[in-house]
C-alpha atoms as a PDB file:
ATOM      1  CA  UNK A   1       0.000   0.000   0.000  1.00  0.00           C
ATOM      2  CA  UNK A   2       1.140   3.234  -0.694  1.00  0.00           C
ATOM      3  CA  UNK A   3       2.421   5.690   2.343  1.00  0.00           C
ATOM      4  CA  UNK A   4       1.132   8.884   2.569  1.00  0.00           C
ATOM      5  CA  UNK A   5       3.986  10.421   2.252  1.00  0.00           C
ATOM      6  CA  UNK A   6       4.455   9.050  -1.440  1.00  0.00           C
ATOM      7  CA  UNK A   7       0.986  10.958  -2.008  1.00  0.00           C
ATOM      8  CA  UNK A   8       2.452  14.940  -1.022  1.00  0.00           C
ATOM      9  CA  UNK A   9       2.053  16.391  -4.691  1.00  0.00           C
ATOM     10  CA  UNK A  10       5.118  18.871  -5.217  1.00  0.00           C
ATOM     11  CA  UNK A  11       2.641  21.867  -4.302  1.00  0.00           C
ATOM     12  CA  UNK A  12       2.239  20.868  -0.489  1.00  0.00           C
ATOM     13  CA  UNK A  13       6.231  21.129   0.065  1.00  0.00           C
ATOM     14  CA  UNK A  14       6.886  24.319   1.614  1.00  0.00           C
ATOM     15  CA  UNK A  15      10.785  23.521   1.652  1.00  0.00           C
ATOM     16  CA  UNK A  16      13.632  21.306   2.673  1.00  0.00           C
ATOM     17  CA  UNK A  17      16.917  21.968   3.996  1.00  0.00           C
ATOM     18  CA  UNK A  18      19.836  19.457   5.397  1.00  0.00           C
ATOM     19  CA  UNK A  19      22.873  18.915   7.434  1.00  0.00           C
ATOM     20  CA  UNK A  20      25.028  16.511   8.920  1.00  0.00           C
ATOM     21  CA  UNK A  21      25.967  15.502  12.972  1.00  0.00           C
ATOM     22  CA  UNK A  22      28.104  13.453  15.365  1.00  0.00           C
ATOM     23  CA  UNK A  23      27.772  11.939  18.526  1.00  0.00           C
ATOM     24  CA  UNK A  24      29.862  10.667  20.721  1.00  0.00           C
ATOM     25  CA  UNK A  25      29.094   7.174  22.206  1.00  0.00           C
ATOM     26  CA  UNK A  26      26.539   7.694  25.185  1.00  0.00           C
ATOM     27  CA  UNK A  27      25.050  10.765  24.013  1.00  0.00           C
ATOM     28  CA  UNK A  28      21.522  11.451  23.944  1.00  0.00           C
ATOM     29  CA  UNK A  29      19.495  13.819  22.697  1.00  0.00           C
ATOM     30  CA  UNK A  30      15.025  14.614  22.926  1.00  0.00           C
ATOM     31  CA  UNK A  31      12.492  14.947  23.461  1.00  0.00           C
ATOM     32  CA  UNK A  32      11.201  16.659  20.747  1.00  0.00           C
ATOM     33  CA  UNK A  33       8.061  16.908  18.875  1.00  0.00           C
ATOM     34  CA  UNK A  34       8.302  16.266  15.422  1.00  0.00           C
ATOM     35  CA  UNK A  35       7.553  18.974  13.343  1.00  0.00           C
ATOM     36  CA  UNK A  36       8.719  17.990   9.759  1.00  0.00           C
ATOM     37  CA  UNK A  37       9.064  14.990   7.327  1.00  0.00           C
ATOM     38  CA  UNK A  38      12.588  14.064   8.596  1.00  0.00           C
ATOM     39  CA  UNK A  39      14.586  11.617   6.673  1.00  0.00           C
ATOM     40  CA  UNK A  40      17.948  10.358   9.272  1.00  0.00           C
ATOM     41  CA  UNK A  41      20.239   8.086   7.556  1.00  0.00           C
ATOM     42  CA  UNK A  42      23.063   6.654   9.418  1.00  0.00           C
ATOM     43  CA  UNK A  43      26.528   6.899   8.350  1.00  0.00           C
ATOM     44  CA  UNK A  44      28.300   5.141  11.013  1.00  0.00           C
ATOM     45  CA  UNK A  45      27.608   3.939  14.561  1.00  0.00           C
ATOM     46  CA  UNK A  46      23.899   2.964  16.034  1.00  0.00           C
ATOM     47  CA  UNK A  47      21.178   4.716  17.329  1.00  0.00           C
ATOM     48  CA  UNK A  48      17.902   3.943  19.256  1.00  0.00           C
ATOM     49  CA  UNK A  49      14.595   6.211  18.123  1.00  0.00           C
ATOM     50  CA  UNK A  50      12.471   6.002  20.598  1.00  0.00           C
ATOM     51  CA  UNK A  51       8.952   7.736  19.062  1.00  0.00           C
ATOM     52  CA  UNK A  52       5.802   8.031  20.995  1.00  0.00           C
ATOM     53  CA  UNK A  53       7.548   5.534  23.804  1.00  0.00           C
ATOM     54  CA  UNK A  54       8.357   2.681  21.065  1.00  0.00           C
ATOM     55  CA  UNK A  55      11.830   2.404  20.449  1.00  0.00           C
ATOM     56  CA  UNK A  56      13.671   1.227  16.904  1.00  0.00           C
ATOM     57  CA  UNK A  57      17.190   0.735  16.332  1.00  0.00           C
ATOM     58  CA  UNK A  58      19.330   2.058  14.036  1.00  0.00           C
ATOM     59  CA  UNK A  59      22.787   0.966  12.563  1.00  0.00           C
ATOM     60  CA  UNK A  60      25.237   2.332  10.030  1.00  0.00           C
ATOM     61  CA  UNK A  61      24.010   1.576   6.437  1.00  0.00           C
ATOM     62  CA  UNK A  62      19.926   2.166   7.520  1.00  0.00           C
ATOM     63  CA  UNK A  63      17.505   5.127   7.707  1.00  0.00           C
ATOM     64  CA  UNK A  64      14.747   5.917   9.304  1.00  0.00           C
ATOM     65  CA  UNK A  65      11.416   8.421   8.036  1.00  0.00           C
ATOM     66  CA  UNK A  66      10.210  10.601  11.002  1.00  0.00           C
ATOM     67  CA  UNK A  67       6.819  11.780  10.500  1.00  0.00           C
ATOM     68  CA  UNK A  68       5.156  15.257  11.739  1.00  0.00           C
ATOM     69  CA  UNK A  69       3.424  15.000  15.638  1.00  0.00           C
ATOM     70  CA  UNK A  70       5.176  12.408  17.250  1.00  0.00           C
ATOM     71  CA  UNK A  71       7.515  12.954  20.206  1.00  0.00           C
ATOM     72  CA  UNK A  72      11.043  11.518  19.445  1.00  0.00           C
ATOM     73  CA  UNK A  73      14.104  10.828  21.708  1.00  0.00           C
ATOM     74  CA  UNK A  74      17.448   9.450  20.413  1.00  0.00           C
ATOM     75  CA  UNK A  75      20.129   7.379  21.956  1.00  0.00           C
ATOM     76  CA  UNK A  76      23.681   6.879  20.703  1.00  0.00           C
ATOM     77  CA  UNK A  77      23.998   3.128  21.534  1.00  0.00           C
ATOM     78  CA  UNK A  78      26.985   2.246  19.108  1.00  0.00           C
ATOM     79  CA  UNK A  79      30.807   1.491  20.946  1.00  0.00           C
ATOM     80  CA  UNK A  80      32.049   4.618  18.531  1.00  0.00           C
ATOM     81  CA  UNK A  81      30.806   7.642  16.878  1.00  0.00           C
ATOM     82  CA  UNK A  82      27.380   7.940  15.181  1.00  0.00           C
ATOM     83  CA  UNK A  83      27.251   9.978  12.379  1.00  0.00           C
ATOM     84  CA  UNK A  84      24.439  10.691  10.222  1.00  0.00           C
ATOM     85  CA  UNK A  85      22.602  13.441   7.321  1.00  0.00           C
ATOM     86  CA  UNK A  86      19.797  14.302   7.882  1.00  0.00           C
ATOM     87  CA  UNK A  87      16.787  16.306   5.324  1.00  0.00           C
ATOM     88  CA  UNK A  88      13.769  17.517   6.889  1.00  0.00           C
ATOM     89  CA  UNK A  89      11.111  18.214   4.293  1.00  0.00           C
ATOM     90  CA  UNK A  90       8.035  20.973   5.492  1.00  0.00           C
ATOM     91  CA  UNK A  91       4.935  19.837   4.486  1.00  0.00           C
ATOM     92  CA  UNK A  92       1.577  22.048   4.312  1.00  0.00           C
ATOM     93  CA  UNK A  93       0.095  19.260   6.481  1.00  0.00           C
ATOM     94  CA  UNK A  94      -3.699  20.014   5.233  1.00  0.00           C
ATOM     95  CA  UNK A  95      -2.407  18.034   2.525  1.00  0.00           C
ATOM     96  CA  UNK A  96      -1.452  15.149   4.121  1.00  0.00           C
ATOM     97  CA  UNK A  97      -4.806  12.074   3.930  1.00  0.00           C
ATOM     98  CA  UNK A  98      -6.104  12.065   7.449  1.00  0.00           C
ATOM     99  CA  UNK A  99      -4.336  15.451   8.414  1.00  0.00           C
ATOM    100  CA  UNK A 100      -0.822  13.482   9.760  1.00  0.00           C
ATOM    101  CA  UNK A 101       1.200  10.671   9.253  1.00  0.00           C
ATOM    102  CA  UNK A 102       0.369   8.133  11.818  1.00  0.00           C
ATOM    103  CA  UNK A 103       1.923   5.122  10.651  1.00  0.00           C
ATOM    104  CA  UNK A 104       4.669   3.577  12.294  1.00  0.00           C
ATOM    105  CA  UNK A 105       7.671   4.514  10.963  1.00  0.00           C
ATOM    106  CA  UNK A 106       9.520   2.057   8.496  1.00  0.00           C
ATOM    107  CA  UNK A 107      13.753   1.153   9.034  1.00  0.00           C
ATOM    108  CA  UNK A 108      15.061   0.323   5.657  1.00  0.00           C
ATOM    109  CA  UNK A 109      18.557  -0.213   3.724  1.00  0.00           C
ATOM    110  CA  UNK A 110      19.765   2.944   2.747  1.00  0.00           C
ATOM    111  CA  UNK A 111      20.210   2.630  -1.643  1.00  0.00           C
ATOM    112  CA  UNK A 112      22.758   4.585  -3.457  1.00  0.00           C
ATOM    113  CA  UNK A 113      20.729   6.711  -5.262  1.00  0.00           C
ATOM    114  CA  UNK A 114      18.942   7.842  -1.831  1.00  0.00           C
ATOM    115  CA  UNK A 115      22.720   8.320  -0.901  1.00  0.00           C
ATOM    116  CA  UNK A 116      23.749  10.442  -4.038  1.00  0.00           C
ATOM    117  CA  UNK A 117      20.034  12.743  -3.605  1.00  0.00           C
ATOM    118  CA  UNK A 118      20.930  13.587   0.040  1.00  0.00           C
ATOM    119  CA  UNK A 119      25.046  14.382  -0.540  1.00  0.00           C
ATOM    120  CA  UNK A 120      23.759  16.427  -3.237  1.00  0.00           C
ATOM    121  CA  UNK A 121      20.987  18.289  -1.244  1.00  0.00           C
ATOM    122  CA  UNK A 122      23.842  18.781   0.874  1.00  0.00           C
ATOM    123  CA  UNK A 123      25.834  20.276  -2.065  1.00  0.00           C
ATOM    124  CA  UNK A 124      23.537  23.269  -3.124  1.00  0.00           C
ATOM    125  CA  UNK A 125      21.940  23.900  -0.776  1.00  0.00           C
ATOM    126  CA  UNK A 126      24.146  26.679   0.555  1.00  0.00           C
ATOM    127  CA  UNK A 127      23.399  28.074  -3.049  1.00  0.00           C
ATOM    128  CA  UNK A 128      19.846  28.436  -3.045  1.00  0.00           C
ATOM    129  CA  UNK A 129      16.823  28.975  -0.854  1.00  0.00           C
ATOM    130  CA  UNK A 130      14.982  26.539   1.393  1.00  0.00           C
ATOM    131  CA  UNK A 131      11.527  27.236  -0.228  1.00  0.00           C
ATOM    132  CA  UNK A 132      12.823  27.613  -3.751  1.00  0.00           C
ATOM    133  CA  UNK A 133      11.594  25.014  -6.504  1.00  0.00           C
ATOM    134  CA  UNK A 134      14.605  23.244  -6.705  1.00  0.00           C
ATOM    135  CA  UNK A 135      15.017  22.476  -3.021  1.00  0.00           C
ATOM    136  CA  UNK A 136      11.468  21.807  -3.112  1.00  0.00           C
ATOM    137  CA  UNK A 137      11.740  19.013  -5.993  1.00  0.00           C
ATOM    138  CA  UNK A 138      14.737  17.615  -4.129  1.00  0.00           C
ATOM    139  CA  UNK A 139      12.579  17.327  -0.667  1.00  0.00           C
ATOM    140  CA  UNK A 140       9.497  15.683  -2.765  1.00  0.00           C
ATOM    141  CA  UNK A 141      12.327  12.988  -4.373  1.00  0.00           C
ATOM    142  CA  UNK A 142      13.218  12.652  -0.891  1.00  0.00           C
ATOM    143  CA  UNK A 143       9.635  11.366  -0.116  1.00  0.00           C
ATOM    144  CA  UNK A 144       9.335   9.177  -2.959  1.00  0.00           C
ATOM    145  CA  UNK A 145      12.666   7.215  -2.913  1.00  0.00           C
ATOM    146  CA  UNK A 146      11.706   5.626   0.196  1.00  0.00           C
ATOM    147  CA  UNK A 147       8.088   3.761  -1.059  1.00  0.00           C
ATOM    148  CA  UNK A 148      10.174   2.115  -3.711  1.00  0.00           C
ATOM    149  CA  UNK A 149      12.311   0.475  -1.125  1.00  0.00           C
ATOM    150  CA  UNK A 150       8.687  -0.494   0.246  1.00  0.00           C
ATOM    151  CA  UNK A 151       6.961  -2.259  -3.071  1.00  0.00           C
ATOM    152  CA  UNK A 152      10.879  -3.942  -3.445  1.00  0.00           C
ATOM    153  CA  UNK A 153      10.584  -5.656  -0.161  1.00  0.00           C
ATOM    154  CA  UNK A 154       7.200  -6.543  -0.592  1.00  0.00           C
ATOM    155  CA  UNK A 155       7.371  -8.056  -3.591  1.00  0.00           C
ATOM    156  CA  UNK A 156      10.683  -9.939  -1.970  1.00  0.00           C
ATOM    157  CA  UNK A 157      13.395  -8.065  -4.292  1.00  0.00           C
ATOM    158  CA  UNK A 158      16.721  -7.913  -1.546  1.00  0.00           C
ATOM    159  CA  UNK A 159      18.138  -4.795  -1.900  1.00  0.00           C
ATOM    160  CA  UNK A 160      21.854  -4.242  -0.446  1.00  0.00           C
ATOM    161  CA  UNK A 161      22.952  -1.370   1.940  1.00  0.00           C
ATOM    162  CA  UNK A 162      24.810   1.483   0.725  1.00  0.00           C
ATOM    163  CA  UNK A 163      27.800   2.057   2.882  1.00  0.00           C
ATOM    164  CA  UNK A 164      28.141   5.995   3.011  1.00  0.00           C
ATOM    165  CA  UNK A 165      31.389   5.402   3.955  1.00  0.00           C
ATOM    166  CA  UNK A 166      32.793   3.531   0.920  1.00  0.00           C
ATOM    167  CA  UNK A 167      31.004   5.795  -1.322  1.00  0.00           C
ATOM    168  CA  UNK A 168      32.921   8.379   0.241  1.00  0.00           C
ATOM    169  CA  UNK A 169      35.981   6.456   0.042  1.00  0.00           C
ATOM    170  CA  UNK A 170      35.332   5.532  -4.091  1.00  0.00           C
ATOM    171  CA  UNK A 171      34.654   9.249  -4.842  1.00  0.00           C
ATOM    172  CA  UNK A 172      37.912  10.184  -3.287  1.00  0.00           C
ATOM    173  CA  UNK A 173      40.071   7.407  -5.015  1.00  0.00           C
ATOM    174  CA  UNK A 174      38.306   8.587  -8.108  1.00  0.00           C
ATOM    175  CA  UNK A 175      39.528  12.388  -8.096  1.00  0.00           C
ATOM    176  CA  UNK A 176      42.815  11.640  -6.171  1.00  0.00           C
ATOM    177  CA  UNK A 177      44.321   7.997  -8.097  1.00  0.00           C
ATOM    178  CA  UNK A 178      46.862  10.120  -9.826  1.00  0.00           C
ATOM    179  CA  UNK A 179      48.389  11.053  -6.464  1.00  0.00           C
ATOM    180  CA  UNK A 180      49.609   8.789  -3.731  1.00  0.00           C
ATOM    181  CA  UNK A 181      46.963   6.981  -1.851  1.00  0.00           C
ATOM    182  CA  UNK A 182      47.786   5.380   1.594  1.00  0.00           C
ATOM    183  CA  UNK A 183      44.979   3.388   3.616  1.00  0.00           C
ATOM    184  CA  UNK A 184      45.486   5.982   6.678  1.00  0.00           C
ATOM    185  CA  UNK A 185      44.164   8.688   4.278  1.00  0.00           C
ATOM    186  CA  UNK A 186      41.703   7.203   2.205  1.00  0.00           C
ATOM    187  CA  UNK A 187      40.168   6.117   6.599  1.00  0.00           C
ATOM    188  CA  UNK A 188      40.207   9.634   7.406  1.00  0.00           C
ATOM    189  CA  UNK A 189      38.021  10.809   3.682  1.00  0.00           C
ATOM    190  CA  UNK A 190      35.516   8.132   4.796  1.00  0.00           C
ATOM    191  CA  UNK A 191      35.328   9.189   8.477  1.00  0.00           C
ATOM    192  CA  UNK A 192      36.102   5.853   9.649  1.00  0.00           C
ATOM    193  CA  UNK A 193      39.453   3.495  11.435  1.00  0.00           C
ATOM    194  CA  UNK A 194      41.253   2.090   8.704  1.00  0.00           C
ATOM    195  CA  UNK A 195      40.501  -1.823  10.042  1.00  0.00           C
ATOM    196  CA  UNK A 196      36.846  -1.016   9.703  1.00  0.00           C
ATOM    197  CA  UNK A 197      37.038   0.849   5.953  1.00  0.00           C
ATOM    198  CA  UNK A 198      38.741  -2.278   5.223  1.00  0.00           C
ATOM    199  CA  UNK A 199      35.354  -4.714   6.510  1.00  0.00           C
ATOM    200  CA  UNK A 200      33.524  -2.376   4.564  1.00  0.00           C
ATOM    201  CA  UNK A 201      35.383  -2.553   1.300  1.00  0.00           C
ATOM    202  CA  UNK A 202      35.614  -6.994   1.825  1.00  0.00           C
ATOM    203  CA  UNK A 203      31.693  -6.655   2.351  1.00  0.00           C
ATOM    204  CA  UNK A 204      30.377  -4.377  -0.664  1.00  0.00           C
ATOM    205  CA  UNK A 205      32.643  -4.348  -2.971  1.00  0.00           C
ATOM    206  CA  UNK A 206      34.479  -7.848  -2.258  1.00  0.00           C
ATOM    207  CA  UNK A 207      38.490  -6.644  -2.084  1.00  0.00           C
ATOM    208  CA  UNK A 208      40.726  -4.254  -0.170  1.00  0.00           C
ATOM    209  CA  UNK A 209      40.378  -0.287  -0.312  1.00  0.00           C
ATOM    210  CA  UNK A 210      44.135  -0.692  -1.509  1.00  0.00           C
ATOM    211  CA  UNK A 211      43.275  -3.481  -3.980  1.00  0.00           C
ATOM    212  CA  UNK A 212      40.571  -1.168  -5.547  1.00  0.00           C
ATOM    213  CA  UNK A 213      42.830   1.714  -6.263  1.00  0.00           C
ATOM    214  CA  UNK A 214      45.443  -0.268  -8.156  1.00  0.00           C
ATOM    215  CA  UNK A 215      42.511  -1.966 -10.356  1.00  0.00           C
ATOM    216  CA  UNK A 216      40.636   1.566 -10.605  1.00  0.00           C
ATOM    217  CA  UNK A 217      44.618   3.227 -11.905  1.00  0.00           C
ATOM    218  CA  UNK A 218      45.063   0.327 -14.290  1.00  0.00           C
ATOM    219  CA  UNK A 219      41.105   0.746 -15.668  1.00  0.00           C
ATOM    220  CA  UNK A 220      41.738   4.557 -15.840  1.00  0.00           C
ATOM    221  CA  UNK A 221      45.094   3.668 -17.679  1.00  0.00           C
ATOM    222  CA  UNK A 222      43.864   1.501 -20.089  1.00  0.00           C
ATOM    223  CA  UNK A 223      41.165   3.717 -21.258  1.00  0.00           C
ATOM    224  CA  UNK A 224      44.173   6.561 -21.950  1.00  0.00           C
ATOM    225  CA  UNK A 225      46.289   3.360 -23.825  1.00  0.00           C
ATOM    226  CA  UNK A 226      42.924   2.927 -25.854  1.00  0.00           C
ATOM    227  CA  UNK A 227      41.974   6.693 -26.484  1.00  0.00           C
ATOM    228  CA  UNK A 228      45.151   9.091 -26.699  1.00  0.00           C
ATOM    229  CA  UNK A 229      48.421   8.707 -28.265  1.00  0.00           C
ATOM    230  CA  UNK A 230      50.320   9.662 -24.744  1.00  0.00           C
ATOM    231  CA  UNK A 231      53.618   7.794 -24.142  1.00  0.00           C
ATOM    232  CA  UNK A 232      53.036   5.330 -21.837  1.00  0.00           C
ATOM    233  CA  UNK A 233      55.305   6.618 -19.101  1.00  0.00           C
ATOM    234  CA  UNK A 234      53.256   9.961 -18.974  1.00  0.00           C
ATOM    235  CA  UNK A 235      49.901   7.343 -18.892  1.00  0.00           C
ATOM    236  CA  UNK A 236      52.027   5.693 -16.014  1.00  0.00           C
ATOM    237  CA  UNK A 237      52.247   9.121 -14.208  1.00  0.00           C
ATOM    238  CA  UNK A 238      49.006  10.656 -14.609  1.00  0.00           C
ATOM    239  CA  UNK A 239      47.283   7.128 -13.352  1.00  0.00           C
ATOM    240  CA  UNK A 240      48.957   6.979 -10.544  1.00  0.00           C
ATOM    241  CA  UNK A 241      52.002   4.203 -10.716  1.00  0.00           C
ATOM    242  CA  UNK A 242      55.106   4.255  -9.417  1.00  0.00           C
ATOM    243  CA  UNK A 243      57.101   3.777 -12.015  1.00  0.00           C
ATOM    244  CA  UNK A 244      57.033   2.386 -15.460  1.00  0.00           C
ATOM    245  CA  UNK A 245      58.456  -0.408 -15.210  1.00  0.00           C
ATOM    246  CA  UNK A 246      55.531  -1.268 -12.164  1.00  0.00           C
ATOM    247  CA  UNK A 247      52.935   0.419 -14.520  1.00  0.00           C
ATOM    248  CA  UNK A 248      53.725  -2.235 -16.599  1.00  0.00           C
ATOM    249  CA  UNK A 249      54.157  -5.138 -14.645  1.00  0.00           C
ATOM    250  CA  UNK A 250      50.365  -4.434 -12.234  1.00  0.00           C
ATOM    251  CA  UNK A 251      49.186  -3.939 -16.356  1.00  0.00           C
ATOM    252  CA  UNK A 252      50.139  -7.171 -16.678  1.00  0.00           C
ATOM    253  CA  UNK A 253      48.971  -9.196 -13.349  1.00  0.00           C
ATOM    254  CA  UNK A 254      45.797  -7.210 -14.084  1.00  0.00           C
ATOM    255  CA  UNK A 255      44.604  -7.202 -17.412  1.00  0.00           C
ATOM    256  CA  UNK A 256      47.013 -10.418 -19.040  1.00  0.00           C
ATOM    257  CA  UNK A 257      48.632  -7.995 -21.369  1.00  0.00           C
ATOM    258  CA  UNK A 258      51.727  -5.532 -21.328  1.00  0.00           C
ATOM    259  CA  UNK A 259      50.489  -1.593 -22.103  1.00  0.00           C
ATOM    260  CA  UNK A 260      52.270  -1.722 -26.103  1.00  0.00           C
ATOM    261  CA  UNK A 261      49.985  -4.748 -26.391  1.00  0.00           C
ATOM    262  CA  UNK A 262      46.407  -3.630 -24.904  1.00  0.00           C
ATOM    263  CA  UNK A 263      47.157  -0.104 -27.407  1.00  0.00           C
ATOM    264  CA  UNK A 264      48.303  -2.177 -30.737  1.00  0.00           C
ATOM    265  CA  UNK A 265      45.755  -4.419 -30.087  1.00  0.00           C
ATOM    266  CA  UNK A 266      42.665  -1.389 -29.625  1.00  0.00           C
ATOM    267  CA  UNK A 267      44.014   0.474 -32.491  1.00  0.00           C
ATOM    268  CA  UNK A 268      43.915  -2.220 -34.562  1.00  0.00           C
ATOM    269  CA  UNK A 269      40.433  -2.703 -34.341  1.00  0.00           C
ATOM    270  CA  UNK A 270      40.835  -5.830 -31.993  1.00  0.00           C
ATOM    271  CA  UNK A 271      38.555  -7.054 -29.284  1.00  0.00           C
ATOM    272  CA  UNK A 272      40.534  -7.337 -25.912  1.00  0.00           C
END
């Protein structure tokens, strides 16, 4: 069935703004009343929402819709630091079907494109007002992302957990590969210890943080082998290796095939 929230038409957002906080272990924060549609997704650590005296948990990877009217209190439970974004969506509540939202609210997997809509809410929203049109149509995609999540799970689709953390981690290998990139570093981008950005990388994307930059380089590498006419110690440079003699060899482990090979063989038309 259909929330009410997925119902708001883009006319009964008033505005939406966003931020970002961290906890320490122990801390605590409410009671509140709820004013807002208020979208929490957690980042890292745990949490316990207690709302209207019923208590849900929270863990890194999840987030949780609060809904306008209920009293909320919140409860860093986690052994480290809870982080988490936040977007908080106004809502001319004469449009909501009853007058409120008094479902329970839902826990759910946070996806990667609910991920990408808040960090970029995040992004411009310095740059424009909290009751302009865009900021409105990014707080009404914030409303509808979540029922999707809804019909998957009822109709038994398994959807995996985005790991803020990692995405973090990937966008930062992504604009900083040419340069050198130590494990200590790439921990600190993602906001977590280096042991557990290393769980995080074996559990979504199945290698090493380290592992992923050297196969990243080399993809990045053989697209400039493929596409320019650039030596291949400049290639070797630009991507990130140490030399070109290791250029060569990871080119090698990685792909089967020396760089002079991977560009004779795209330039002459073959498949590799």
């Amino acid at each position: 069935m259909a929330s009410s929230r997925s119902q708001v038409p883009f006319e009964a957002v008033k505005s939406a703004v966003a931020g970002s906080a961290t906890y320490a272990s122990g801390g605590r924060f409410g009671p509140r009343r709820q004013r807002d549609f208020e979208l929490l997704l957690l980042d890292a650590g745990e949490m316990r929402v207690t709302i209207d005296g019923a208590p849900q948990q929270v863990k890194a990877g999840q987030a949780i819709l609060l809904k306008p009217g209920h009293v909320e209190s919140f409860d860093i439970t986690g052994n480290d630091v809870t982080r988490h974004n936040w977007v908080a969506v106004q809502i001319d509540k004469r449009s909501l079907p009853g007058g409120d939202a008094g479902e329970p609210p839902d826990v759910w997997p946070v996806s990667p494109e609910m991920n990408k809509l808040v960090e970029l809410i995040l992004t411009v929203q310095n740059e424009l007002p909290s009751d302009g049109a865009i900021m409105r149509s990014l707080g009404a995609a914030v409303l509808r992302l979540q029922p999707e999540a809804d019909g998957a799970a009822a109709e038994g689709i398994e959807t995996s957990p985005a790991s803020p953390a990692v995405e973090r981690a990937l966008a930062w290998i992504r604009s900083h590969y040419g340069g050198e990139i130590k494990l200590s570093d790439l921990a600190w981008e993602a906001g977590v210890t280096p042991e557990h950005l290393v769980r995080l990388f074996n559990k979504y994307e199945h290698e090493t943080p380290i592992h992923y930059v050297w196969r990243y380089r080399t993809e990045r590498a053989v697209e400039l082998l493929e596409h320019t006419g650039l030596p291949a110690a400049e290639i070797a440079r630009q991507c990130g290796f140490k030399t070109p003699h290791h250029f060569s060899r990871t080119l090698k482990q990685i792909t089967g095939r020396t760089p002079s090979e991977i560009r004779r063989a795209s330039w002459n038309g073959e498949e590799l």
